[in-house]
N, C-alpha and C. Protein backbone atom coordinates (compact mmCIF):
# COMPACT_ATOMS: atom_id res chain seq x y z
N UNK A 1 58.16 -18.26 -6.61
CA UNK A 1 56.89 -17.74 -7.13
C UNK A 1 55.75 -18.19 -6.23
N UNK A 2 55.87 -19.57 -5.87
CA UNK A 2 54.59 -19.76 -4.96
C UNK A 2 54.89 -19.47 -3.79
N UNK A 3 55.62 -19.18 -3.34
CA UNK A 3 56.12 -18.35 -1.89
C UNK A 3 55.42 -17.11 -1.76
N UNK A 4 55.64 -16.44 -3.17
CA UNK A 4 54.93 -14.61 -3.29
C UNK A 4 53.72 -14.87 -2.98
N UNK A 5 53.24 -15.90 -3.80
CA UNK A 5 51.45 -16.20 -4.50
C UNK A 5 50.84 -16.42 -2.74
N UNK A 6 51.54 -17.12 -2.26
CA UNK A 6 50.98 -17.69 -0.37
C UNK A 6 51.08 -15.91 0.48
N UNK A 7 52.53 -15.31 0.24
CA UNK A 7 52.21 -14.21 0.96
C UNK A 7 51.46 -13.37 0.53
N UNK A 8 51.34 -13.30 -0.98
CA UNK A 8 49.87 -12.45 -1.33
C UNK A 8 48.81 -12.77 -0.86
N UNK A 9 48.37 -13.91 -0.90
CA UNK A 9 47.04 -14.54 -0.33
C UNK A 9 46.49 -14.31 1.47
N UNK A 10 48.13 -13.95 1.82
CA UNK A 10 48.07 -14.03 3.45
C UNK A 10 47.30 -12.06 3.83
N UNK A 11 48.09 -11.44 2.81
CA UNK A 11 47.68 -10.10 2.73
C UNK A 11 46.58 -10.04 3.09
N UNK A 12 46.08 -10.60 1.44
CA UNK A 12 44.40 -9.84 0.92
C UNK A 12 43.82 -10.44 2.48
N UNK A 13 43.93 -12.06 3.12
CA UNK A 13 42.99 -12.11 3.94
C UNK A 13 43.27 -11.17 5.20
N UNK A 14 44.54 -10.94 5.54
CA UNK A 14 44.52 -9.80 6.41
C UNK A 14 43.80 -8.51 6.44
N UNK A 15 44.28 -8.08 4.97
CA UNK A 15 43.21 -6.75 5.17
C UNK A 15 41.84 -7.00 4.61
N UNK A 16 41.27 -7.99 4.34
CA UNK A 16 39.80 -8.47 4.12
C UNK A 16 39.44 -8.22 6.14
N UNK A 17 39.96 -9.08 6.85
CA UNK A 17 39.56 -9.13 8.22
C UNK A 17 39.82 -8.02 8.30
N UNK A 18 40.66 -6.59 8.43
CA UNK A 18 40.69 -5.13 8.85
C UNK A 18 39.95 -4.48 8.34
N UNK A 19 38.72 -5.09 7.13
CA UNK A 19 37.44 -3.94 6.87
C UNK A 19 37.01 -3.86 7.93
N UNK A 20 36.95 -1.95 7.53
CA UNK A 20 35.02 -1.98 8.44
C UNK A 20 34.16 -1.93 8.06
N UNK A 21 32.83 -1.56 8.65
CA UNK A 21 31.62 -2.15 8.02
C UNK A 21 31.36 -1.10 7.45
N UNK A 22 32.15 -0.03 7.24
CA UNK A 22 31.59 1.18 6.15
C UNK A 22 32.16 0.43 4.69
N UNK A 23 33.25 -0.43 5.08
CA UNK A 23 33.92 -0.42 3.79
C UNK A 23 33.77 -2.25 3.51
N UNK A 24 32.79 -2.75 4.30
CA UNK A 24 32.59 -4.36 4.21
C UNK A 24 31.57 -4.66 2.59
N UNK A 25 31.48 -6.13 2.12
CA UNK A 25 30.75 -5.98 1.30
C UNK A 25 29.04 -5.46 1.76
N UNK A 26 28.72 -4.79 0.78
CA UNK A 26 26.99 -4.09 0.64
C UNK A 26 26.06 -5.33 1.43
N UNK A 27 25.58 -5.10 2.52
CA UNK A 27 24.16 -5.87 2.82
C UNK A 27 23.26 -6.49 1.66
N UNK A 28 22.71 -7.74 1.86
CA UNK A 28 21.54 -7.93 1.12
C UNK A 28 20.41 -7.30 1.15
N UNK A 29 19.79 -7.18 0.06
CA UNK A 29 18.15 -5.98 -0.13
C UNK A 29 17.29 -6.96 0.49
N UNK A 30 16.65 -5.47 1.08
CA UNK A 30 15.83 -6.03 2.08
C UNK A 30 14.26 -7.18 1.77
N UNK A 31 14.22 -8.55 2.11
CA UNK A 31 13.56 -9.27 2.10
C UNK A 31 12.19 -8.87 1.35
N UNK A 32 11.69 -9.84 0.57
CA UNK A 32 9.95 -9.44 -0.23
C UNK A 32 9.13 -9.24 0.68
N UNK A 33 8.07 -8.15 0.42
CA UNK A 33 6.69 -7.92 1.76
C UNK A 33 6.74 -9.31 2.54
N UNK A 34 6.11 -9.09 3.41
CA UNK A 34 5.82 -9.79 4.01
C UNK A 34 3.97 -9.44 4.48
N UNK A 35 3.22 -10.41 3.97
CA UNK A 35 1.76 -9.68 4.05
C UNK A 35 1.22 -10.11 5.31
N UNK A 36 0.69 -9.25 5.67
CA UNK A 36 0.08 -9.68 7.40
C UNK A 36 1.15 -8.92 8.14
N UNK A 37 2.37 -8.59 8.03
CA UNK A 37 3.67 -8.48 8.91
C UNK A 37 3.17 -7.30 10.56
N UNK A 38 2.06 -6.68 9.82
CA UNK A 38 1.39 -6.35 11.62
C UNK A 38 -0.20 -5.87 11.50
N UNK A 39 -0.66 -5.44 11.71
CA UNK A 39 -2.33 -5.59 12.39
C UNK A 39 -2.85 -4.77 11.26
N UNK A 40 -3.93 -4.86 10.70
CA UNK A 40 -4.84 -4.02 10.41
C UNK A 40 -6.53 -4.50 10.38
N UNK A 41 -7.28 -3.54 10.80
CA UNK A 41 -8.69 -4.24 10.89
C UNK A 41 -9.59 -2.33 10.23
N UNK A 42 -10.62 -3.10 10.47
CA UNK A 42 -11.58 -2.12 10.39
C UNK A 42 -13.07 -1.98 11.38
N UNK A 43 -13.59 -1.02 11.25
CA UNK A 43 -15.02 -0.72 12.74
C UNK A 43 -15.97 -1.00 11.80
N UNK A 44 -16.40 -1.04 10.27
CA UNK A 44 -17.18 -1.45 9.34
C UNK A 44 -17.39 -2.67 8.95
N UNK A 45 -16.34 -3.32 9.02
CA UNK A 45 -16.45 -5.06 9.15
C UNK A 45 -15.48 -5.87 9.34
N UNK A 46 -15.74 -7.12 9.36
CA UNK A 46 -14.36 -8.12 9.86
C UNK A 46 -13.73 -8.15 8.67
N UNK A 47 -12.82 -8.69 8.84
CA UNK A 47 -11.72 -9.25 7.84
C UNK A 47 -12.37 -10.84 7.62
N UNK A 48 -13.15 -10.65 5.80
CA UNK A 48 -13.66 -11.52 5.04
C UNK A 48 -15.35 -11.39 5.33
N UNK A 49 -15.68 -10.65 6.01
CA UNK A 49 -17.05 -10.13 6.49
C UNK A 49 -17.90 -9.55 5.09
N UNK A 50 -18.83 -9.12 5.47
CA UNK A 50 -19.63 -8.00 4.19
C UNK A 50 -19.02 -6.75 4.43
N UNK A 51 -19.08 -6.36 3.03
CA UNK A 51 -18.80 -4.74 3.40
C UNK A 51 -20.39 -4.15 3.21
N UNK A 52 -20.29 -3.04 4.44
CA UNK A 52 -21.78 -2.07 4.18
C UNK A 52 -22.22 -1.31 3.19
N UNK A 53 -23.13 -1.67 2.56
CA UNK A 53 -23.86 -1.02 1.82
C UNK A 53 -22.81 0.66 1.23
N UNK A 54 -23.25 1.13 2.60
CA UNK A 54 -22.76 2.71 2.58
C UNK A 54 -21.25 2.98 1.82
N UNK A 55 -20.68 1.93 1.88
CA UNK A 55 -19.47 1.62 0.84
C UNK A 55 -19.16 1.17 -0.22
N UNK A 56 -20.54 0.90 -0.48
CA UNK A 56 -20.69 0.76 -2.33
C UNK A 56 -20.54 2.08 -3.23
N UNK A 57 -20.27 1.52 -4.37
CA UNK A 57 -20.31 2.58 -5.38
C UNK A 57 -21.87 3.01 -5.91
N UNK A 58 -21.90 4.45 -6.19
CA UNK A 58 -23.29 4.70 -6.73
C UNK A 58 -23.51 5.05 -8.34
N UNK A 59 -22.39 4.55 -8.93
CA UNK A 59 -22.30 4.26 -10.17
C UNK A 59 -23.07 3.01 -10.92
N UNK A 60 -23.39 2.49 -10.32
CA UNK A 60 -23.51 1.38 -11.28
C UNK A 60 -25.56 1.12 -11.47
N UNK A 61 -25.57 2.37 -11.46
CA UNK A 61 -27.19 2.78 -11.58
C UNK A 61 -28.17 2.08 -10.48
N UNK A 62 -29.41 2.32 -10.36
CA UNK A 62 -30.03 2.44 -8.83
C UNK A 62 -30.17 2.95 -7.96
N UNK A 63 -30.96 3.36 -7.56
CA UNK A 63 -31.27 4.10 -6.89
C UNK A 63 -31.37 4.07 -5.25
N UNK A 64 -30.48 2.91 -4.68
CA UNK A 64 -30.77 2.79 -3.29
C UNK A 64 -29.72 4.08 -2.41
N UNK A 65 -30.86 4.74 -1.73
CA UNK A 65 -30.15 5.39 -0.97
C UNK A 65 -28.84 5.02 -0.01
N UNK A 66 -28.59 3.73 0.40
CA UNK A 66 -27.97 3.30 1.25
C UNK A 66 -26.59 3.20 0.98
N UNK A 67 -26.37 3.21 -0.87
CA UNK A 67 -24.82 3.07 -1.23
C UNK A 67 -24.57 4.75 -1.27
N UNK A 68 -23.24 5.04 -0.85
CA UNK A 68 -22.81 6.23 -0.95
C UNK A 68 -21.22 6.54 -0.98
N UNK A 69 -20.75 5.47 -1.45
CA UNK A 69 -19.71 5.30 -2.21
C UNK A 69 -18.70 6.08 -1.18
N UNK A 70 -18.63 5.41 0.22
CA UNK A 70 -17.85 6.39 1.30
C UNK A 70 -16.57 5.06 1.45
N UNK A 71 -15.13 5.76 1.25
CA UNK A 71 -14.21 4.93 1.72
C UNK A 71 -14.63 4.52 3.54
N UNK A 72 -14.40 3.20 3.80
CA UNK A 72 -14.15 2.80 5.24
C UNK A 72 -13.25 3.25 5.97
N UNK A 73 -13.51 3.45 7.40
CA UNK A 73 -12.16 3.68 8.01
C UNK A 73 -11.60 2.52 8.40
N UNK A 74 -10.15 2.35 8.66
CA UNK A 74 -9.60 1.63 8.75
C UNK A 74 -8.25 2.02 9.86
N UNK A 75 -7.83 1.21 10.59
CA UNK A 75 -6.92 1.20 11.74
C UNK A 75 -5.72 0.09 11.28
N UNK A 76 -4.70 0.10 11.92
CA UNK A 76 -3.25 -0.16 12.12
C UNK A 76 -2.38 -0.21 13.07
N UNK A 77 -1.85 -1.09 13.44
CA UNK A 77 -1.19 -0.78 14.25
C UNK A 77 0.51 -1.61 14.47
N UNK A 78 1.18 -1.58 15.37
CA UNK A 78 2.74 -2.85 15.49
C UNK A 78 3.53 -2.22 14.04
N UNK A 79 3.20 -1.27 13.56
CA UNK A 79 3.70 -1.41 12.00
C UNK A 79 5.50 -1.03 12.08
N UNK A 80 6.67 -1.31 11.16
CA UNK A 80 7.39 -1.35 11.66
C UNK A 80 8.15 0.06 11.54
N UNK A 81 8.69 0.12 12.61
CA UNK A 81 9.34 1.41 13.14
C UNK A 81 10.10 2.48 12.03
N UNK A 82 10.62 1.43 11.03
CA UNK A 82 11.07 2.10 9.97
C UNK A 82 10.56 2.47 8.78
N UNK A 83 8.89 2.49 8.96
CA UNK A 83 8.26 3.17 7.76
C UNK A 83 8.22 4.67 7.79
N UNK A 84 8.60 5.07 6.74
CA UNK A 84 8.59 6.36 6.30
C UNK A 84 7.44 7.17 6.16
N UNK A 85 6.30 6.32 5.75
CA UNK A 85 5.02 6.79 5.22
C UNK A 85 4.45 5.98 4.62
N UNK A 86 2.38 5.72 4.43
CA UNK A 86 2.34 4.65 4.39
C UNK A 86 1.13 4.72 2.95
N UNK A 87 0.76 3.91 2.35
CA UNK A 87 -0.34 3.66 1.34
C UNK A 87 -1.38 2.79 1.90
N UNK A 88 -2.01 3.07 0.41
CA UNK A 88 -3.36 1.81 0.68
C UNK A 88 -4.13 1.72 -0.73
N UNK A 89 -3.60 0.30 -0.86
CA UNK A 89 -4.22 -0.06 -2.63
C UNK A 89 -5.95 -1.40 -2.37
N UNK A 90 -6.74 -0.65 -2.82
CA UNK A 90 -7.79 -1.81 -2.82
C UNK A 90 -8.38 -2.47 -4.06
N UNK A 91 -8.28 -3.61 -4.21
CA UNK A 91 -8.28 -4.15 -5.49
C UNK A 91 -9.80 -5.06 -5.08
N UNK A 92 -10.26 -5.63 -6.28
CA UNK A 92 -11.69 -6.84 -6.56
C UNK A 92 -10.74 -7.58 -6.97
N UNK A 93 -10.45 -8.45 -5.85
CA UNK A 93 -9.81 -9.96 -6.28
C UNK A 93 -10.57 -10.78 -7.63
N UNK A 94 -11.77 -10.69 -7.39
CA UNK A 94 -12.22 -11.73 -8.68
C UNK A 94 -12.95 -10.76 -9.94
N UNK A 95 -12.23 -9.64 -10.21
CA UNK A 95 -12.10 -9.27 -11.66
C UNK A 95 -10.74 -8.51 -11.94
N UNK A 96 -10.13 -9.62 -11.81
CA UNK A 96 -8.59 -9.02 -12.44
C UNK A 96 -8.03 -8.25 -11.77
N UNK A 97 -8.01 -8.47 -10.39
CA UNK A 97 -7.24 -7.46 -9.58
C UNK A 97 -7.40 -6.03 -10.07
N UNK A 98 -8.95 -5.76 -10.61
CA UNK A 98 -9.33 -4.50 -10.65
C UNK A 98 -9.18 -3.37 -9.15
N UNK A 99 -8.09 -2.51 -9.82
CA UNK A 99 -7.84 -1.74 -8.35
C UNK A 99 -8.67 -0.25 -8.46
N UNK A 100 -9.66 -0.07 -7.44
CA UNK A 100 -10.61 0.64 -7.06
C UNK A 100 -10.24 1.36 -6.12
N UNK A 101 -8.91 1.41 -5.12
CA UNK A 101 -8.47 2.98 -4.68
C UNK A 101 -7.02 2.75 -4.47
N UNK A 102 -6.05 3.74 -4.10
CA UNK A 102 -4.50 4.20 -4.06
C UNK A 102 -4.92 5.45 -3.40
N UNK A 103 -4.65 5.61 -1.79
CA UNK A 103 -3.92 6.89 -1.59
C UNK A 103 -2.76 6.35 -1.11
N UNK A 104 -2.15 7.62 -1.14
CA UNK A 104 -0.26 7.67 -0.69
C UNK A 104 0.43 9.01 -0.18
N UNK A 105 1.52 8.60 0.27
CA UNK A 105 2.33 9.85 1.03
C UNK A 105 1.53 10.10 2.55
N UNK A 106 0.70 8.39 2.83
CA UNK A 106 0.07 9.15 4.44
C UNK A 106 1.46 9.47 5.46
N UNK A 107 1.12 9.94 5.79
CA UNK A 107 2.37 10.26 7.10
C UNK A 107 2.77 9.12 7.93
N UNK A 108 4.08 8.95 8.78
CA UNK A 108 4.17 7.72 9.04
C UNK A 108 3.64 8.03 10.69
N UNK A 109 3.40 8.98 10.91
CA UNK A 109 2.63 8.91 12.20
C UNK A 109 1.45 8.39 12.46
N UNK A 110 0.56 8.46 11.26
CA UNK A 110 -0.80 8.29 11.23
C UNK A 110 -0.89 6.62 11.21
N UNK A 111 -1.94 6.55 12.26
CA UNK A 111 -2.23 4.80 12.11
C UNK A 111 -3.52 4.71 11.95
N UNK A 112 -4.72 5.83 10.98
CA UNK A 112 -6.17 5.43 10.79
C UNK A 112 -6.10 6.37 9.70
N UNK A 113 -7.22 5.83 9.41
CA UNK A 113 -7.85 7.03 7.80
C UNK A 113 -9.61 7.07 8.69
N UNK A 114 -9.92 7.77 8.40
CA UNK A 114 -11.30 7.58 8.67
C UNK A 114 -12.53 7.84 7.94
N UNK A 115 -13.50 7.07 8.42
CA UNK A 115 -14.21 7.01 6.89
C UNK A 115 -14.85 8.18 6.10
N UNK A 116 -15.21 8.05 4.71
CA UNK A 116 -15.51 8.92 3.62
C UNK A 116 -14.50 9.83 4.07
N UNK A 117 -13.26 9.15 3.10
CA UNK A 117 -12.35 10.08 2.54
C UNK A 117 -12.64 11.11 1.51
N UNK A 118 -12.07 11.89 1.34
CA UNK A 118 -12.51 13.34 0.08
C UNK A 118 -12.30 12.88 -1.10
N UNK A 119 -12.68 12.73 -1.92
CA UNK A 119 -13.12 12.39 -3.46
C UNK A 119 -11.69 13.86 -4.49
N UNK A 120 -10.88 13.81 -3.78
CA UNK A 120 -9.81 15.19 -4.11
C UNK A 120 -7.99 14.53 -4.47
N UNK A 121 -7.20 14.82 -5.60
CA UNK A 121 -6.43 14.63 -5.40
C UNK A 121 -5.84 14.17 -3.84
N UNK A 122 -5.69 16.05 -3.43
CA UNK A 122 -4.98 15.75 -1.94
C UNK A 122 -6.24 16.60 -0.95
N UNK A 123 -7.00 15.03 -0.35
CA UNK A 123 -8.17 14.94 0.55
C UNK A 123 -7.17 15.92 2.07
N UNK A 124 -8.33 16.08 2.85
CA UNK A 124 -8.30 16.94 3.96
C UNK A 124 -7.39 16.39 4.77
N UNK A 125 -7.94 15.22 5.13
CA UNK A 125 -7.57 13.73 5.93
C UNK A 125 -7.28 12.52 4.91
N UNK A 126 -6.16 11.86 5.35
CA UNK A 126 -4.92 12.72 6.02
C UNK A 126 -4.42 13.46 6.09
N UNK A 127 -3.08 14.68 6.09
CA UNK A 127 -3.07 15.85 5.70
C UNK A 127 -1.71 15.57 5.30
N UNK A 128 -1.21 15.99 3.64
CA UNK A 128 -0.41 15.57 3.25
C UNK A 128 -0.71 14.22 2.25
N UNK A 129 -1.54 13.43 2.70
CA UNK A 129 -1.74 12.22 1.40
C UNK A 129 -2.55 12.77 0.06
N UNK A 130 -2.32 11.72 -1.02
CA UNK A 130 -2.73 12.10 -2.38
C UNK A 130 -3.26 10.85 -2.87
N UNK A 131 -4.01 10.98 -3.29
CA UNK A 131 -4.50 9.98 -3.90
C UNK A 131 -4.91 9.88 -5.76
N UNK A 132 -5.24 8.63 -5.98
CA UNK A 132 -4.89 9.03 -7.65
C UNK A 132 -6.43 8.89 -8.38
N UNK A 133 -6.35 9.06 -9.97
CA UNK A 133 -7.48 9.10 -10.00
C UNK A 133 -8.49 7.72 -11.04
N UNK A 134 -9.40 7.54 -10.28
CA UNK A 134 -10.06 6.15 -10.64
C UNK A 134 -10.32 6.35 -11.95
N UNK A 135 -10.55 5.44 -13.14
CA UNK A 135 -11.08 5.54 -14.42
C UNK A 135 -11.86 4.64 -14.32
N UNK A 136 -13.08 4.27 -14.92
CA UNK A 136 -13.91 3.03 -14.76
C UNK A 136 -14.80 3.72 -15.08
N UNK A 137 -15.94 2.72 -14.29
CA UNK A 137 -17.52 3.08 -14.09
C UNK A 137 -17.56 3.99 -13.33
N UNK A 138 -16.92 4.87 -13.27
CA UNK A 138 -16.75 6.28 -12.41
C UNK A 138 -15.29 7.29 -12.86
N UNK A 139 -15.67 8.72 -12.65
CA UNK A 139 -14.01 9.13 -13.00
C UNK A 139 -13.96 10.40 -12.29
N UNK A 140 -13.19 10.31 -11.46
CA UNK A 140 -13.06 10.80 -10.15
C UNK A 140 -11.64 10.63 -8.83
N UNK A 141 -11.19 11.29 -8.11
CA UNK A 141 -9.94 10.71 -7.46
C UNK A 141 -10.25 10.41 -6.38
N UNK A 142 -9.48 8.93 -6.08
CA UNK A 142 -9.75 8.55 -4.23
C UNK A 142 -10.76 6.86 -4.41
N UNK A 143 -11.52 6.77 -3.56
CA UNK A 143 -12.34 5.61 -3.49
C UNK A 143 -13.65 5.24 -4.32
N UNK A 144 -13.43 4.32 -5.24
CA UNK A 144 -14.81 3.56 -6.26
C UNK A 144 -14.84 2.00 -5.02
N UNK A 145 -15.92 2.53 -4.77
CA UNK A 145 -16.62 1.54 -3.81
C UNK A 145 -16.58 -0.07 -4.54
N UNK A 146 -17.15 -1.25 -4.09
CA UNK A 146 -17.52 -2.26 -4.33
C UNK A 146 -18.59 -1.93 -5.53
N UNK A 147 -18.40 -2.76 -7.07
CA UNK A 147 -19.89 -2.53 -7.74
C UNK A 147 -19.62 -4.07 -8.56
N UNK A 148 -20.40 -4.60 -7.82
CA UNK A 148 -20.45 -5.99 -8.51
C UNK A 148 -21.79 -6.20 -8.06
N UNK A 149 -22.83 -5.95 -8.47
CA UNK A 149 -24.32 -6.23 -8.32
C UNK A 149 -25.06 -7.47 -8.47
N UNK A 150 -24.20 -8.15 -9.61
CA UNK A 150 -24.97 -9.73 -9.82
C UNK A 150 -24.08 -10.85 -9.20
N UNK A 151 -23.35 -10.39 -8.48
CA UNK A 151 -21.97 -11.15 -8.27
C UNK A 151 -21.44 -10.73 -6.68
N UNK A 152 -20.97 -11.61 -5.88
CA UNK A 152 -20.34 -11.38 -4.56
C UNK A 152 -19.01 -11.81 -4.71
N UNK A 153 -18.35 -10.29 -4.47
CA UNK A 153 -16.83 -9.92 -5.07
C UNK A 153 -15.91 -9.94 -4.03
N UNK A 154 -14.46 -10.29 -3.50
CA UNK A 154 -14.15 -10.05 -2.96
C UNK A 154 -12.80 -9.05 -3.08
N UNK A 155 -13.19 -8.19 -2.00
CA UNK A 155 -12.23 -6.68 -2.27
C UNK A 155 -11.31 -6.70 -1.19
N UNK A 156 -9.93 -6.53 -1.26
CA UNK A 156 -8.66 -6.88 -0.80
C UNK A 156 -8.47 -5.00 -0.65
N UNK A 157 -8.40 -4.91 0.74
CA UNK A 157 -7.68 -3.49 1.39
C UNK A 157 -5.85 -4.15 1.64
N UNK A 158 -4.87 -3.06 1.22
CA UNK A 158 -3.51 -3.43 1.80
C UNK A 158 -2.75 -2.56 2.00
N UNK A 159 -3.06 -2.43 3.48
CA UNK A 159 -1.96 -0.98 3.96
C UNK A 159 -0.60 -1.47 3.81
N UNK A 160 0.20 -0.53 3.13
CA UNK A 160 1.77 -0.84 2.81
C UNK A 160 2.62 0.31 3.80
N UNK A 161 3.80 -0.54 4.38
CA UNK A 161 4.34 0.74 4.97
C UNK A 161 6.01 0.33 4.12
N UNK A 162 5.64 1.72 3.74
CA UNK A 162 7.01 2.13 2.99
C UNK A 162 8.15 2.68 3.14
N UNK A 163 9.24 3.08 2.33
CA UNK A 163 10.91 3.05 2.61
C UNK A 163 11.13 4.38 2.59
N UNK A 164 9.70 5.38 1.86
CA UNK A 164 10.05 6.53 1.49
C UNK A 164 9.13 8.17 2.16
N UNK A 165 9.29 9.02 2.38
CA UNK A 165 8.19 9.68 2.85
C UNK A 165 7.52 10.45 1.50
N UNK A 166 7.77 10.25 0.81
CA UNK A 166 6.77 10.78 -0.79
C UNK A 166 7.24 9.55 -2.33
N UNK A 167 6.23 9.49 -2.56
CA UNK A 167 6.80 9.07 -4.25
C UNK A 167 6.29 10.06 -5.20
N UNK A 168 7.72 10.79 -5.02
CA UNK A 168 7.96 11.94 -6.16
C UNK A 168 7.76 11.46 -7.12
N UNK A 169 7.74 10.31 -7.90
CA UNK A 169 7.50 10.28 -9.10
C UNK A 169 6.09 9.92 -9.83
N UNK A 170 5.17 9.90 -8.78
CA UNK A 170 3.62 10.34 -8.79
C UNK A 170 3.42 11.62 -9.10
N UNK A 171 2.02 11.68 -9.90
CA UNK A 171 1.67 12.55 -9.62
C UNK A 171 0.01 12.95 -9.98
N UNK A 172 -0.79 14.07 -10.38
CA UNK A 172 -2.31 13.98 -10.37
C UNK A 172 -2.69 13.22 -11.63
N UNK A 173 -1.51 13.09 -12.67
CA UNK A 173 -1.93 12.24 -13.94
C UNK A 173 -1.39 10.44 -13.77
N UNK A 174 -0.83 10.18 -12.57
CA UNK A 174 -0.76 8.89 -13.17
C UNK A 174 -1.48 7.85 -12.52
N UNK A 175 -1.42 6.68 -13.56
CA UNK A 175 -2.47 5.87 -13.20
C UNK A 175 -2.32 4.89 -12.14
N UNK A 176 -3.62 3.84 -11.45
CA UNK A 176 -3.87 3.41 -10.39
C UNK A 176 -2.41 2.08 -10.54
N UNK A 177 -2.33 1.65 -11.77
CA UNK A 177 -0.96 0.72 -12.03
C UNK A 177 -0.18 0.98 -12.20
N UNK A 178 0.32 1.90 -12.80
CA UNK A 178 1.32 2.86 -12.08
C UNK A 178 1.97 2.46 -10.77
N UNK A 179 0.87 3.76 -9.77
CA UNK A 179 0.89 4.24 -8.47
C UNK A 179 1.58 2.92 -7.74
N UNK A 180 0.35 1.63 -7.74
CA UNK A 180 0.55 0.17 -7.52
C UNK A 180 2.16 -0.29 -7.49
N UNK A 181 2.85 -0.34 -8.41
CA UNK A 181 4.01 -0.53 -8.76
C UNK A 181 5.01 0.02 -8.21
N UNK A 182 4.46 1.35 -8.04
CA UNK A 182 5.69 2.34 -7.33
C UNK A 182 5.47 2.50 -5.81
N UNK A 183 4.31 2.04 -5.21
CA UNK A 183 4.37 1.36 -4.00
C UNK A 183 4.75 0.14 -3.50
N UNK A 184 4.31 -1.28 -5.02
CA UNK A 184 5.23 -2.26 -4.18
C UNK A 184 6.80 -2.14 -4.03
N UNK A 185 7.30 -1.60 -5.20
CA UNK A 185 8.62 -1.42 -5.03
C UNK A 185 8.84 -0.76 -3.50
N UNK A 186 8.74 0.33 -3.03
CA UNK A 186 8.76 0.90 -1.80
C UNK A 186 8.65 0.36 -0.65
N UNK A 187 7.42 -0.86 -0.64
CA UNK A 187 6.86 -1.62 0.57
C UNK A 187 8.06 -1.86 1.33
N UNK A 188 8.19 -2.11 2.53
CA UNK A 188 8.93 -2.69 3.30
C UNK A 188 8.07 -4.13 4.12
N UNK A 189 6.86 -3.73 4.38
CA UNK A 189 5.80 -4.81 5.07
C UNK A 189 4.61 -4.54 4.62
N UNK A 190 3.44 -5.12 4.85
CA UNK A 190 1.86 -5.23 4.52
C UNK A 190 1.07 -5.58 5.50
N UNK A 191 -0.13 -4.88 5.51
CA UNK A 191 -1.34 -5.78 6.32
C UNK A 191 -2.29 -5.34 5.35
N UNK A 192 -2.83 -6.65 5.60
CA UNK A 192 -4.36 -6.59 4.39
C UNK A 192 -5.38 -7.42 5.26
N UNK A 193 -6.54 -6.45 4.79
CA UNK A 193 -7.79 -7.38 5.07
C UNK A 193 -8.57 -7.74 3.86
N UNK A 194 -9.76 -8.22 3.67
CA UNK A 194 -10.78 -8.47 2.73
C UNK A 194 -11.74 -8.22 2.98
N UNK A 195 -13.04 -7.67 2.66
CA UNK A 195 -14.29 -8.08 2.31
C UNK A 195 -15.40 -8.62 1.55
N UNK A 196 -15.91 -8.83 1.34
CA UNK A 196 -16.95 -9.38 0.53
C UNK A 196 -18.22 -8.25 0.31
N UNK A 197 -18.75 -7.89 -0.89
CA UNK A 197 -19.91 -6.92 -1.56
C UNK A 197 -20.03 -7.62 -3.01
């Protein structure tokens, strides 16, 4: 009996060593974001800088001509070869990770958005992205600027490059936490900057 039990054992490790890697055990899932993992900046300000005026929200009453509630452009670059297509979630770090824009489905060619994006489900530029729609002190789809008036807020941009070239399971009704969710799942890497308004 323990004679069988040794040549059974001699088997399985034989044909364990004759897998191939179609038929080896499943790879491990791929590693958590990694934030920073390649470049992103902006021509509007540094990373932890002020944000301009012109990128405030014009919701929050007042009358200064100077806010005009225009998304920033923003650049990218090193990002990794295997993104499919890419997002961009901007949250107010110091009120509850209040998130103030989500577009998605940018193309994975594209490495800029440029500024004052279209206030539209699916804006001009990029062609092909969608974006979702803000509820707040504004209600509208695409970018709610900085509106913290008595208070200097800091607002977290984070381009995600993702696993997928659409998230079909978006769509013009769902919400910014939602969207959020169904991009980190997707992420493969991150670059984020900050500003201050």
């Amino acid at each position: 009996m323990r004679s069988t039990r040794i040549a059974l054992g001699a088997l399985l490790v034989t044909g364990a060593a004759g897998l191939s890697p179609a038929t080896a055990a499943p790879i491990a899932p791929t590693p958590p974001e990694t934030r920073n993992a390649y470049a992103l900046s902006s021509t509007a300000f540094a990373d932890g800088g002020a944000i301009p005026k012109v990128h405030e929200c014009t919701s929050g009453g007042g009358n200064d001509p100077a806010k005009r509630n225009e998304s920033p452009p923003l650049t990218w670059s090193d990002a990794p070869t295997a993104a499919k297509s890419y997002a961009i979630v901007m949250r107010d770090l110091d009120n509850a990770d209040l998130i103030h824009w989500v577009i998605y489905d940018i193309p994975a060619t594209t490495t800029s958005i440029p500024q004052n994006v279209d206030h539209t489900y699916r804006p001009s530029i990029p062609a092909g992205a969608r974006q979702v729609y803000y509820r707040g002190s504004a209600n509208f789809y695409g970018y709610q600027g900085p509106c913290s008036p008595w208070t200097v807020n800091t607002y977290e941009f984070v381009v995600h490059a993702l696993n997928t070239e659409s998230l079909t399971s978006l769509n013009s009704g769902s919400s910014t936490r939602t969207a959020a969710r169904e991009i980190d799942a997707a992420t493969i890497a991150s670059a984020g900057i900050t500003g201050e308004s």
